[in-house]
N, C-alpha and C. Protein backbone atom coordinates (compact mmCIF):
# COMPACT_ATOMS: atom_id res chain seq x y z
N UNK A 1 163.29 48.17 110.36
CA UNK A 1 162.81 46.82 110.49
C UNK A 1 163.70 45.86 109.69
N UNK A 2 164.33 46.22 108.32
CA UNK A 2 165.08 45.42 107.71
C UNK A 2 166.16 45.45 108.67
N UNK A 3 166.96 46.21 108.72
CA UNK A 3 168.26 45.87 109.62
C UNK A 3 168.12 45.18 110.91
N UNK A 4 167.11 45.43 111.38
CA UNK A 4 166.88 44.71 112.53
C UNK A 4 166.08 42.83 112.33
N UNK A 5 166.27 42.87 111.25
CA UNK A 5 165.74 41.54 110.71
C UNK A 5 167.34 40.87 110.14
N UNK A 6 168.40 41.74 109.55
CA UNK A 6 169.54 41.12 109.60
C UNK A 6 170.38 40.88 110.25
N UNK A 7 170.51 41.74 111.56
CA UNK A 7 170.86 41.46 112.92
C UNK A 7 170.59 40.19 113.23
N UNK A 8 169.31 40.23 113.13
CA UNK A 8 168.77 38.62 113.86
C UNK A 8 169.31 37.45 112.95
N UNK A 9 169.46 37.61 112.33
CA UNK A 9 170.22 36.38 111.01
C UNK A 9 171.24 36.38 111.60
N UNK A 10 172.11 37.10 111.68
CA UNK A 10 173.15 36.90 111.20
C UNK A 10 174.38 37.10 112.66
N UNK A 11 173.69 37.62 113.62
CA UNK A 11 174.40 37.81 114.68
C UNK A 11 174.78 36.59 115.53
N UNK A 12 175.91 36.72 116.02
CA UNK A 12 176.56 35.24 117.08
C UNK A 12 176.01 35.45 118.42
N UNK A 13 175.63 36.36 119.22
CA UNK A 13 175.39 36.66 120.54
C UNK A 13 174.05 36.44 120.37
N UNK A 14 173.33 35.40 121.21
CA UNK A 14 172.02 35.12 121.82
C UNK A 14 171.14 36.41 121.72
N UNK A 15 171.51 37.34 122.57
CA UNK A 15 170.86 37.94 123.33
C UNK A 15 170.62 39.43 122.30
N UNK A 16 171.70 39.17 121.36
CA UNK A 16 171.50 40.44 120.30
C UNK A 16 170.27 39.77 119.42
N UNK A 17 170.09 38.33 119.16
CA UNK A 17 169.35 37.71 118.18
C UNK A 17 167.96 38.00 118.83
N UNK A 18 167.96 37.90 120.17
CA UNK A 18 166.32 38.08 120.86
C UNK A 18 165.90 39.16 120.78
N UNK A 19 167.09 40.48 121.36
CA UNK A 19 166.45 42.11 121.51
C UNK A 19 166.11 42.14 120.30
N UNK A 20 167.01 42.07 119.05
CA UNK A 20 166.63 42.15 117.48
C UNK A 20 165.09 41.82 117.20
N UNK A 21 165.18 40.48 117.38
CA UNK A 21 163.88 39.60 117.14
C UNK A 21 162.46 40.48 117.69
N UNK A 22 162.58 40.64 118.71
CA UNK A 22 161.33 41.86 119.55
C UNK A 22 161.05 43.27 118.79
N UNK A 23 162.20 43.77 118.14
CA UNK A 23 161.84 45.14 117.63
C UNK A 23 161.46 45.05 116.29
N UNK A 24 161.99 43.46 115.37
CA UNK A 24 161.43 43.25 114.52
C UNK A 24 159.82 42.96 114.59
N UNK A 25 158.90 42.23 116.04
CA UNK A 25 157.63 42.17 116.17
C UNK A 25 157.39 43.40 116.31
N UNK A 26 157.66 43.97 116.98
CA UNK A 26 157.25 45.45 117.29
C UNK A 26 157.12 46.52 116.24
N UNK A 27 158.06 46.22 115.43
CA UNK A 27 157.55 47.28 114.00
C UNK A 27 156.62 46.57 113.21
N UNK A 28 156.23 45.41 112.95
CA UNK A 28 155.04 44.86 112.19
C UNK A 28 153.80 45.14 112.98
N UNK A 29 154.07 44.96 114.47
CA UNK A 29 152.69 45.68 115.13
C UNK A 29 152.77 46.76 114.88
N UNK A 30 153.50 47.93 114.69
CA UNK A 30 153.47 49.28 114.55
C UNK A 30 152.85 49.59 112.76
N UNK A 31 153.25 48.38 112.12
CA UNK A 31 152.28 48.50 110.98
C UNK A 31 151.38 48.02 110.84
N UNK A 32 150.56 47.06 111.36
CA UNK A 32 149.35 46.96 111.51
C UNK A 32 148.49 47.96 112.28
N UNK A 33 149.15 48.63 112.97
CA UNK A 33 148.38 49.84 114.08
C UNK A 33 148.34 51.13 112.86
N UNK A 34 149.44 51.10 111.79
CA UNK A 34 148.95 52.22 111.09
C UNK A 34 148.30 52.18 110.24
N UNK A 35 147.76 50.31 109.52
CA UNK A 35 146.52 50.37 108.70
C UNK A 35 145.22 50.56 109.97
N UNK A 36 145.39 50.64 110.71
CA UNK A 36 144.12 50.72 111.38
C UNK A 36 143.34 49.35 111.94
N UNK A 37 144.38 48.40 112.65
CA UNK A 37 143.78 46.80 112.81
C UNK A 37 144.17 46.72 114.45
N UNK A 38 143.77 46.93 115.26
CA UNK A 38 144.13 46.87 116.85
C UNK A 38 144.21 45.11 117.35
N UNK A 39 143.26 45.07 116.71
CA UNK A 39 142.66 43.62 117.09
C UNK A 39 143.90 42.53 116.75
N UNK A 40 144.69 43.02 115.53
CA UNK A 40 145.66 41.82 114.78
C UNK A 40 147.34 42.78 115.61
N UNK A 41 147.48 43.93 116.21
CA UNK A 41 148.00 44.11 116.74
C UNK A 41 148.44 43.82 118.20
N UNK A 42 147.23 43.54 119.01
CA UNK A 42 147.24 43.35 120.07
C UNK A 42 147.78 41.91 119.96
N UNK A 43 147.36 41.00 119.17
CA UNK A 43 147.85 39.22 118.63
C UNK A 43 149.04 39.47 118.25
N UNK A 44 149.39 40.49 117.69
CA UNK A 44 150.78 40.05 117.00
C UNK A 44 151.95 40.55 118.36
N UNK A 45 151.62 41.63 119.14
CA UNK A 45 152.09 42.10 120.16
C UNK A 45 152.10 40.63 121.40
N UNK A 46 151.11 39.89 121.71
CA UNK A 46 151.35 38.91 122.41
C UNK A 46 152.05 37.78 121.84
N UNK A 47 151.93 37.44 121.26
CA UNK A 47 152.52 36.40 120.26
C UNK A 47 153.91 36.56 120.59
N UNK A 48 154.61 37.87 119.80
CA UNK A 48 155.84 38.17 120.10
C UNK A 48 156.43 38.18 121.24
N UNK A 49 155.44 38.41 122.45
CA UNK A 49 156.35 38.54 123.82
C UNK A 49 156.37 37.20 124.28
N UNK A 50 155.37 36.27 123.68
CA UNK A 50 155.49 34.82 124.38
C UNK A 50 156.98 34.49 123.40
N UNK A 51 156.66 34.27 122.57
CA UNK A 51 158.06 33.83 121.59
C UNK A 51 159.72 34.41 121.85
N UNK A 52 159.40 35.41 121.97
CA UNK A 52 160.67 36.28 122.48
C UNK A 52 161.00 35.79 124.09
N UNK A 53 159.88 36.24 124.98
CA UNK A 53 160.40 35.32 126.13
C UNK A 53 161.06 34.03 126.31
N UNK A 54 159.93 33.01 125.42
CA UNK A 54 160.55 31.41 125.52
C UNK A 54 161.93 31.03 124.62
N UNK A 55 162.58 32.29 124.44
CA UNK A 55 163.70 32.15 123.41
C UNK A 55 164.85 32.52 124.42
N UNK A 56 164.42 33.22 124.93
CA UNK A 56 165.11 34.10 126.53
C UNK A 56 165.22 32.76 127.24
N UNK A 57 164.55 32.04 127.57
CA UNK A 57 164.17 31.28 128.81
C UNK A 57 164.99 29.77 128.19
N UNK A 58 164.71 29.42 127.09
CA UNK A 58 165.18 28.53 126.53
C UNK A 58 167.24 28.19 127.07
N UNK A 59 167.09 26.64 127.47
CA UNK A 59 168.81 26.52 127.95
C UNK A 59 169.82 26.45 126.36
N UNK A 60 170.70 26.85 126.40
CA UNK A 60 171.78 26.87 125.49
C UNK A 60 172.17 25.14 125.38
């Protein structure tokens, strides 16, 4: 999750900053799923795909 949080800093290519950005949501949902919180997972899991999409979608 850290490296994939400095990727996203620090990288020049768009598209490395977005995939980055997604696996960084995706491991904080993967730690909320291992305290045992579905409910703040399932939010943090949508959240991320709207954000990550409209970052995708967004014009240069």
């Amino acid at each position: 999750m850290i490296y994939a949080t400095i990727i996203t800093v620090f990288t020049k290519s768009r598209i490395t900053a977005i995939v980055s950005m997604g696996v960084v949501g995706l491991s904080v949902a993967l730690v909320f799923l291992f305290y045992s919180a579905p409910d703040v997972v399932i939010t943090q899991f949508l959240v991320d795909t709207l954000i990550v999409s409209k970052q995708y979608l967004k014009p240069v």
